[in-house]
N, C-alpha and C. Protein backbone atom coordinates (compact mmCIF):
# COMPACT_ATOMS: atom_id res chain seq x y z
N UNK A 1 27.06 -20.72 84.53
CA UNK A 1 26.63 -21.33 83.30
C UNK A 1 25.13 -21.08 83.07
N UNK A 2 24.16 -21.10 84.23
CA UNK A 2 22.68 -20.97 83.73
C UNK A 2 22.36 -19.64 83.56
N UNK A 3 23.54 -18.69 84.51
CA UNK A 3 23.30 -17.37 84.25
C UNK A 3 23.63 -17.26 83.03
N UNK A 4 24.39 -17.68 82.00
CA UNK A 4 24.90 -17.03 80.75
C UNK A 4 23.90 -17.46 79.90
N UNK A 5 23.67 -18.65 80.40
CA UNK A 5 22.12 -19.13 78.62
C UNK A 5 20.72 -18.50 78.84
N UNK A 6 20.92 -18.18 80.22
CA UNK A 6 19.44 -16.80 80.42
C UNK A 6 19.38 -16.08 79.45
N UNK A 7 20.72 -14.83 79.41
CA UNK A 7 21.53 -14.14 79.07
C UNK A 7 21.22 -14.03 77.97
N UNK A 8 21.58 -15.13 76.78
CA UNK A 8 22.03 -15.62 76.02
C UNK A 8 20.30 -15.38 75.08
N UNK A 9 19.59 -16.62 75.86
CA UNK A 9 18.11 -16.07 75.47
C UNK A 9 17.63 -15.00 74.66
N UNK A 10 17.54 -14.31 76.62
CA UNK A 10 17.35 -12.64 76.37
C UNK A 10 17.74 -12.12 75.03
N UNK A 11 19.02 -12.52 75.03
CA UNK A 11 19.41 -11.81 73.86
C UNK A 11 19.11 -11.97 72.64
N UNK A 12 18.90 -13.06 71.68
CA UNK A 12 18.17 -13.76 70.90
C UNK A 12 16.84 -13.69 70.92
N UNK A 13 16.43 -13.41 71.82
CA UNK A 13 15.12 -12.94 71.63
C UNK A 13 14.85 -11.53 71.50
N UNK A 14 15.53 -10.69 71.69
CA UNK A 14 15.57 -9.43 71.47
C UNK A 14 16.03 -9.17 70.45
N UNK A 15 16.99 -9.80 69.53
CA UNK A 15 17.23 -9.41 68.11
C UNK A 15 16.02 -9.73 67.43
N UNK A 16 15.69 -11.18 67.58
CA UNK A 16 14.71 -12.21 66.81
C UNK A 16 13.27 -10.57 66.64
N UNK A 17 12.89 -10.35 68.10
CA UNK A 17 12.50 -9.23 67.77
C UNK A 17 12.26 -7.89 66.53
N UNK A 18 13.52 -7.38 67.44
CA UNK A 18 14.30 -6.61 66.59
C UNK A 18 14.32 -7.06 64.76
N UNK A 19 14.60 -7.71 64.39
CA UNK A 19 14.75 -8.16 62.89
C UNK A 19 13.32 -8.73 62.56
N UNK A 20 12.18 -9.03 63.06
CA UNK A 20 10.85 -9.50 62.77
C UNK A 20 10.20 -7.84 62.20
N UNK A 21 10.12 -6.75 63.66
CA UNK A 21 9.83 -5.64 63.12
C UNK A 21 10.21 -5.08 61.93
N UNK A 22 11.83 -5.19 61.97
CA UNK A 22 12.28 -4.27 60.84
C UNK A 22 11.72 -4.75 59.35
N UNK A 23 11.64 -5.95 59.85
CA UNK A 23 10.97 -6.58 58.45
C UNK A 23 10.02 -6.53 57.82
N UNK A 24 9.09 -6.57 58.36
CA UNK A 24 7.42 -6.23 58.76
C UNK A 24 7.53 -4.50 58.51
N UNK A 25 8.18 -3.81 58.93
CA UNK A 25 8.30 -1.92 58.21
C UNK A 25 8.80 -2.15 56.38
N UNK A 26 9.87 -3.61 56.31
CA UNK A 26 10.45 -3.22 55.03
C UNK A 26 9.40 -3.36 54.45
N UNK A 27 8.75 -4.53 54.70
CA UNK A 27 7.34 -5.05 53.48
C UNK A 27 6.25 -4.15 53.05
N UNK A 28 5.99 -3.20 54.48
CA UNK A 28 4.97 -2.64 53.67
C UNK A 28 6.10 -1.04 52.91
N UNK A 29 7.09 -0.61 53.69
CA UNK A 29 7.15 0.35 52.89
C UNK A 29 8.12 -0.26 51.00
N UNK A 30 8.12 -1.49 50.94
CA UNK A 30 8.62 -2.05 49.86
C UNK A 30 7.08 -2.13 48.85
N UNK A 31 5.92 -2.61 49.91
CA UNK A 31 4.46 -2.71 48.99
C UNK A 31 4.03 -1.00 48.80
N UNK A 32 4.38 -0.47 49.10
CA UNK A 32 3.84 0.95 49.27
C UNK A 32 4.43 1.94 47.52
N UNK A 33 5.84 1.42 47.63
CA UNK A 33 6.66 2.42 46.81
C UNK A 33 7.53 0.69 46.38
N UNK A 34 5.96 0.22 45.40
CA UNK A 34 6.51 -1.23 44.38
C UNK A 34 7.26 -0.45 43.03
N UNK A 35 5.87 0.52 42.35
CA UNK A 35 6.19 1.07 41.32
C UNK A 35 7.54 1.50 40.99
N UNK A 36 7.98 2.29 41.77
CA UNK A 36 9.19 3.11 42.13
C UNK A 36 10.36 2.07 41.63
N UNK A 37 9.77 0.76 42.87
CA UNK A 37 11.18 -0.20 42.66
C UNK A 37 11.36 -0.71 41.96
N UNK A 38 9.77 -1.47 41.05
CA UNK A 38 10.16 -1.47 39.73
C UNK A 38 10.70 -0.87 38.54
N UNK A 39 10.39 0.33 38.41
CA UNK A 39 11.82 0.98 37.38
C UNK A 39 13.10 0.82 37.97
N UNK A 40 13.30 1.15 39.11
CA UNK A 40 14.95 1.15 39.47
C UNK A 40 15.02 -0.22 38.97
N UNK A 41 14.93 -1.52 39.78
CA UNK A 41 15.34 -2.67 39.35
C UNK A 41 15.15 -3.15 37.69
N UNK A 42 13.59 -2.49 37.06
CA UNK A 42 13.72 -3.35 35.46
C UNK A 42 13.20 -4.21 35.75
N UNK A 43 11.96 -4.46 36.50
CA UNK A 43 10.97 -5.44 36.88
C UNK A 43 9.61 -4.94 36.99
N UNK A 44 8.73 -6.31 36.80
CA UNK A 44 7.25 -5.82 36.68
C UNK A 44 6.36 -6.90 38.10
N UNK A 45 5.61 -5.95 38.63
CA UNK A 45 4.69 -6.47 39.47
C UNK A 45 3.41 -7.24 39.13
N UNK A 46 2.99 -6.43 38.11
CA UNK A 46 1.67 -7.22 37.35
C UNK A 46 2.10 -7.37 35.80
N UNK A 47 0.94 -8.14 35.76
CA UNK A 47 1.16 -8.70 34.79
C UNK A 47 -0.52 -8.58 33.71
N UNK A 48 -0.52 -7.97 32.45
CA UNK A 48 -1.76 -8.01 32.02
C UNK A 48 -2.18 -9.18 30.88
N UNK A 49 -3.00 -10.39 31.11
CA UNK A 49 -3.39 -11.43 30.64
C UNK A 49 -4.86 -11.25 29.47
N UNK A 50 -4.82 -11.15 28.63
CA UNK A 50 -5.49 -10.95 27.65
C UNK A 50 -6.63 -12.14 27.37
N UNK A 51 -7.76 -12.29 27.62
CA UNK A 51 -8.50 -13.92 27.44
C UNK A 51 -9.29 -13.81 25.96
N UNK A 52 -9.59 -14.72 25.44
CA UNK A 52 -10.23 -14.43 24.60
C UNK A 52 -11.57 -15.45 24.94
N UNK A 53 -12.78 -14.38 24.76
CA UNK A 53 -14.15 -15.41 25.57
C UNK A 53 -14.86 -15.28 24.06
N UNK A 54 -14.57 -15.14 23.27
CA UNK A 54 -15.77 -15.09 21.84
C UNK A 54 -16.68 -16.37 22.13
N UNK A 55 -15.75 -17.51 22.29
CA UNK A 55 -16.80 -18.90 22.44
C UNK A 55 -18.30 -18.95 23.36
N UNK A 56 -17.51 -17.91 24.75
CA UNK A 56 -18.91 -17.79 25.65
C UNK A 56 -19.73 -16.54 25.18
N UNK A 57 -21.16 -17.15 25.15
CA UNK A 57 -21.58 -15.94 25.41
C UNK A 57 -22.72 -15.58 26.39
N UNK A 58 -22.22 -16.19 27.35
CA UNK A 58 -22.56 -15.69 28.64
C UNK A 58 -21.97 -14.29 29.21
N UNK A 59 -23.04 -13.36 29.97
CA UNK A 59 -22.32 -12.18 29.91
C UNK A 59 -21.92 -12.31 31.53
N UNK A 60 -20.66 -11.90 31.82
CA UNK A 60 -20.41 -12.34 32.93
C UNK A 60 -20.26 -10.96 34.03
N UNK A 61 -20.69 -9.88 33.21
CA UNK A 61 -20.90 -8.47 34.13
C UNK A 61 -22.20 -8.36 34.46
N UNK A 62 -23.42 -8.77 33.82
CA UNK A 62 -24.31 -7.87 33.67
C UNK A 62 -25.95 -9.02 34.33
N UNK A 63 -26.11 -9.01 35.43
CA UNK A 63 -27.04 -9.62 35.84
C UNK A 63 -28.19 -9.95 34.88
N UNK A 64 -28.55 -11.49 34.88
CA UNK A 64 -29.75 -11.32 33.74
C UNK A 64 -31.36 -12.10 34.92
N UNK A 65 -31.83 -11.18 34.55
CA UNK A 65 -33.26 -11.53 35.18
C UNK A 65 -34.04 -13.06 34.62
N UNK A 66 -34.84 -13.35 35.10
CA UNK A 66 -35.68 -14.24 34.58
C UNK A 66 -37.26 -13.67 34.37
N UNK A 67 -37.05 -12.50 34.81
CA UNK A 67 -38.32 -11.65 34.76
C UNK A 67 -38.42 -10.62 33.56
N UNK A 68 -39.37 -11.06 32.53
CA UNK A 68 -39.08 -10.29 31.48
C UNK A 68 -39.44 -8.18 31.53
N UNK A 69 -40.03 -8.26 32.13
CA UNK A 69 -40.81 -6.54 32.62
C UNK A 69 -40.52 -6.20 34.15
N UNK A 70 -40.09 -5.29 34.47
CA UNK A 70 -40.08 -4.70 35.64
C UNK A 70 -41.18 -5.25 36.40
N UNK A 71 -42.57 -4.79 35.75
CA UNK A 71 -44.13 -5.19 36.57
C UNK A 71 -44.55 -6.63 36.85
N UNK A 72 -43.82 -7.86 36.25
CA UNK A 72 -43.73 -9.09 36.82
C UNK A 72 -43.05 -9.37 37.55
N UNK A 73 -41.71 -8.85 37.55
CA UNK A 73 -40.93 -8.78 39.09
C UNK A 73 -41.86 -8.04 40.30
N UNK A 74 -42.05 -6.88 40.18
CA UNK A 74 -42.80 -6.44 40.85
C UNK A 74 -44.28 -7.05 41.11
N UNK A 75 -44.90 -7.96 40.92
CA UNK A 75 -45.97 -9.39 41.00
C UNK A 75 -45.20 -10.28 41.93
N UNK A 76 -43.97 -10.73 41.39
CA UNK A 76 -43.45 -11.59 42.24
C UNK A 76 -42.75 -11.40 43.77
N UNK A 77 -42.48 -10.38 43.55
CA UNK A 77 -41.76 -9.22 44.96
C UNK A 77 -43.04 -9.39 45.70
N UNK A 78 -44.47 -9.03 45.39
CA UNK A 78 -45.51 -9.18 45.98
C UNK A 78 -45.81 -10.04 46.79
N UNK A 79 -45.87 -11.56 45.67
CA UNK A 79 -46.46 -12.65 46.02
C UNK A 79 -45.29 -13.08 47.20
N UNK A 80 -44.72 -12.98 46.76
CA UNK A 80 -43.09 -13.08 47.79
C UNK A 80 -43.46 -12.48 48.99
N UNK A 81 -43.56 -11.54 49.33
CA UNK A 81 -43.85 -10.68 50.41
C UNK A 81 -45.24 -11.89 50.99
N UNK A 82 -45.82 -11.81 50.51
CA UNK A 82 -47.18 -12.35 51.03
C UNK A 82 -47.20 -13.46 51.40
N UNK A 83 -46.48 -14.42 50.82
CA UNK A 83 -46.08 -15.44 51.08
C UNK A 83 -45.74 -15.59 52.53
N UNK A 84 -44.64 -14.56 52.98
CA UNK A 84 -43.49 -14.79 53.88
C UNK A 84 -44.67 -14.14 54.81
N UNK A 85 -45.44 -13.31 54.74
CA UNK A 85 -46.22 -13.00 55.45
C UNK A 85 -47.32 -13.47 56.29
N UNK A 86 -48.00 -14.68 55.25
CA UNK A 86 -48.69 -15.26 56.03
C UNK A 86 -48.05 -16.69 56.29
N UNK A 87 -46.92 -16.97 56.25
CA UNK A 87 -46.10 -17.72 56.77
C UNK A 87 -45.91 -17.31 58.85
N UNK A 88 -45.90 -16.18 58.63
CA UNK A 88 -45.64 -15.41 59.89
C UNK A 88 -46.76 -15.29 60.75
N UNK A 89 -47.83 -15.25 60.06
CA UNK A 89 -49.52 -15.07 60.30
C UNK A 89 -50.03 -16.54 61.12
N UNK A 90 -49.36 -17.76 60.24
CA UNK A 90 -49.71 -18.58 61.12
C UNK A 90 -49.33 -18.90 62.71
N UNK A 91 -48.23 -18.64 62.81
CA UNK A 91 -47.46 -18.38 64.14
C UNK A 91 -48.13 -17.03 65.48
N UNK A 92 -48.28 -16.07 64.24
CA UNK A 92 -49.04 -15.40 65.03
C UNK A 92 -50.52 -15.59 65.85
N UNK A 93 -51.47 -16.12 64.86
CA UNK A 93 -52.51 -16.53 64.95
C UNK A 93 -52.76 -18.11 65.15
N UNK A 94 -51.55 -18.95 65.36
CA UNK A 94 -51.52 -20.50 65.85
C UNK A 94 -52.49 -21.16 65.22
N UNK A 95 -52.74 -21.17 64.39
CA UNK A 95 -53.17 -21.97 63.54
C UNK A 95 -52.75 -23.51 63.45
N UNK A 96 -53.54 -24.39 63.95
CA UNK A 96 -53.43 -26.05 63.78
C UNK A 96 -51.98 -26.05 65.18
N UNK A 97 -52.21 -25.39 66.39
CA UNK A 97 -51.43 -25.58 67.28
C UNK A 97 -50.29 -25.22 66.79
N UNK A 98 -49.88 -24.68 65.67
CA UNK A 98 -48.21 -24.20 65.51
C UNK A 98 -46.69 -24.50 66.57
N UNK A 99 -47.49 -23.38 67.67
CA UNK A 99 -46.96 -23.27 68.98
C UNK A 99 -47.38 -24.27 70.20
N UNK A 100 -46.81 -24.50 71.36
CA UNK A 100 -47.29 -24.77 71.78
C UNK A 100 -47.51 -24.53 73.42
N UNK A 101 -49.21 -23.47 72.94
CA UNK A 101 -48.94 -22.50 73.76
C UNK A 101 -50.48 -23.41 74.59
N UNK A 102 -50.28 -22.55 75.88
CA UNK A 102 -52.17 -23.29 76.83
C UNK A 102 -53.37 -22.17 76.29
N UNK A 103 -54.40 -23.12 76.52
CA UNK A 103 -55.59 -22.16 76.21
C UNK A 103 -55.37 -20.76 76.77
N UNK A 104 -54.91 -20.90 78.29
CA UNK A 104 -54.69 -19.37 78.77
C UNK A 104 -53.51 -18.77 78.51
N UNK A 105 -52.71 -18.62 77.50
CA UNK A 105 -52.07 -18.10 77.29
C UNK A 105 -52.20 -17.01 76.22
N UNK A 106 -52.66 -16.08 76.07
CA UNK A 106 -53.21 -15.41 74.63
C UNK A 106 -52.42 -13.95 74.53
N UNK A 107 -51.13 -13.90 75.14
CA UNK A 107 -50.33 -12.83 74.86
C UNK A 107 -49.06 -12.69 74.00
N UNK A 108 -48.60 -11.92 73.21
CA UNK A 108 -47.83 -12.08 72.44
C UNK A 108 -46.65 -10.71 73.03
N UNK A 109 -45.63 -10.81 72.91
CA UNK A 109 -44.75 -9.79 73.12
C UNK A 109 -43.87 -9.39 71.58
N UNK A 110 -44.39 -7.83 70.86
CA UNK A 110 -43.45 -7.27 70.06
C UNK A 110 -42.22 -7.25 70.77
N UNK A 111 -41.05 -7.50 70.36
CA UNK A 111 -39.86 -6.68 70.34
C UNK A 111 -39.45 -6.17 69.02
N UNK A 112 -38.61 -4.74 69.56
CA UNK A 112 -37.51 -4.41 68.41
C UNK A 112 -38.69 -2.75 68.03
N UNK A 113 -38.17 -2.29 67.45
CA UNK A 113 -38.34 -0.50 66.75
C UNK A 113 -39.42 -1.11 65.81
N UNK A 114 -39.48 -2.02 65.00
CA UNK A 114 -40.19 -2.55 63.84
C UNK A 114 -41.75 -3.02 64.81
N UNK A 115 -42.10 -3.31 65.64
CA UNK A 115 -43.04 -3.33 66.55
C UNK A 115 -44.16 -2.46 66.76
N UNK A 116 -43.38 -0.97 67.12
CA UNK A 116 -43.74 0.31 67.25
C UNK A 116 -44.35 0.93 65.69
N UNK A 117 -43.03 1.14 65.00
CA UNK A 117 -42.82 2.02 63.82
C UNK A 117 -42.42 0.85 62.86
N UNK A 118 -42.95 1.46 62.08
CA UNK A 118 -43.07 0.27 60.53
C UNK A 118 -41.68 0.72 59.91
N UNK A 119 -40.49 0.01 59.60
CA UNK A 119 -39.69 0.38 58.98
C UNK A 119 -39.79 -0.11 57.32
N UNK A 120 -40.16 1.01 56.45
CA UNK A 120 -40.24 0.78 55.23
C UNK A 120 -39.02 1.29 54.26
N UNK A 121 -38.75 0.58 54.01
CA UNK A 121 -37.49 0.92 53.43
C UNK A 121 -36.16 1.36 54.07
N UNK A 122 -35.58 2.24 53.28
CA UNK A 122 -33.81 2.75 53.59
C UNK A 122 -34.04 3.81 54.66
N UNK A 123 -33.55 5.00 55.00
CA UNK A 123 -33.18 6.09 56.30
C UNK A 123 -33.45 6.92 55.29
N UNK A 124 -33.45 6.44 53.83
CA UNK A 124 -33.09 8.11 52.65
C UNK A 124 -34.18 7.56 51.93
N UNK A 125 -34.84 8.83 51.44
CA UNK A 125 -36.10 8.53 49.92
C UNK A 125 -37.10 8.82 50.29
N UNK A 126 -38.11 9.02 49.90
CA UNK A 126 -39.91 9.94 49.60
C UNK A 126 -40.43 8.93 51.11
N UNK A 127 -40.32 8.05 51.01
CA UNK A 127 -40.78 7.34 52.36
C UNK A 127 -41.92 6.36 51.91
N UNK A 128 -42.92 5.99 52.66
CA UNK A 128 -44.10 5.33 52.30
C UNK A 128 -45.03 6.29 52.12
N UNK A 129 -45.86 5.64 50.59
CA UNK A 129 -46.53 6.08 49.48
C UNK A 129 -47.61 5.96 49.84
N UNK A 130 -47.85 4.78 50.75
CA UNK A 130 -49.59 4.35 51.54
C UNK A 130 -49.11 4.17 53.07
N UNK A 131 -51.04 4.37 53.41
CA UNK A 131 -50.86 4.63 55.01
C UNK A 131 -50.45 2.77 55.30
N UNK A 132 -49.84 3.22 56.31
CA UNK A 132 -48.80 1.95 57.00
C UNK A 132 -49.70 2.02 58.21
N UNK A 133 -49.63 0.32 58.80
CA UNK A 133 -50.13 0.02 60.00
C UNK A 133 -48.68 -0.76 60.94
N UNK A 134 -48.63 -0.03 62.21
CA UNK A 134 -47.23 -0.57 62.85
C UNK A 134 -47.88 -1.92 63.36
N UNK A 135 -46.81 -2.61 64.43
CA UNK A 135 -47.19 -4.27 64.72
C UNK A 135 -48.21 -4.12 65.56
N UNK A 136 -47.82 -3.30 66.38
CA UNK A 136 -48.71 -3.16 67.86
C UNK A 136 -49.94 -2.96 67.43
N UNK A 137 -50.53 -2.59 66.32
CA UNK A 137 -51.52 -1.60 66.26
C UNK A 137 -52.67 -3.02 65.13
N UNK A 138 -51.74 -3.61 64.53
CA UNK A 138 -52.06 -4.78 64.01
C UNK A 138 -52.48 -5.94 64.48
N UNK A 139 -51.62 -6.50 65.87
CA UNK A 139 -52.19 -7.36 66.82
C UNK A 139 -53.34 -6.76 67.52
């Protein structure tokens, strides 16, 4: 008797198997070749919904700035930068104890490629336009 519901298991679990896979092959080759099955059957997969937005006129593709000219963004990209910069400056230079480091402690460790070599920008494009100072060379 315990030998047969082993058995029995086994076996049920090997169809259960068996019929999970086959199923899992029907779905995608059923998502693959939908089109197809829709003409044979006389059925539709999508569906196209028509909205009408006249009321909004918010544009909902097209990013809108708050910056009226390129060259005030480019002011603010600046001040931005500078900002974050001497945000960083204080830490560097401990200003009002920031850190809390001992009088004899006055070493700083770069890590990372950005340390060495100034990464300005992308891998692609004209590169930097002005002479660049790397970290090391700055501390």
């Amino acid at each position: 008797m315990r030998k047969s519901k082993k058995n029995l298991f086994r076996g049920l679990a090997g169809v259960s198997g068996a019929l999970l896979a086959l199923s899992t092959i029907a779905q995608l080759i059923a998502h693959e070749y939908r089109s197809y099955m829709d003409g044979f059957f006389h059925t539709t997969s999508t569906k196209v919904v028509k909205v009408d937005h006249a009321e909004e006129s918010e544009d909902k593709y097209n990013f809108k700035s708050s910056y009226k000219t390129p060259e005030e963004l480019a002011k603010a990209d600046q001040a931005y930068g500078q900002k974050v910069t001497g945000e960083g400056a204080v830490l560097l230079k401990n200003k009002n104890n920031a850190l809390p480091l001992k009088d004899s402690e006055h070493k700083v460790t770069l890590v990372g490629k950005a340390a060495y070599s100034s990464v300005l920008g992308g891998q692609m494009g004209s590169g930097a336009q002005k002479p660049n100072v790397a970290g090391y060379e700055a501390v």
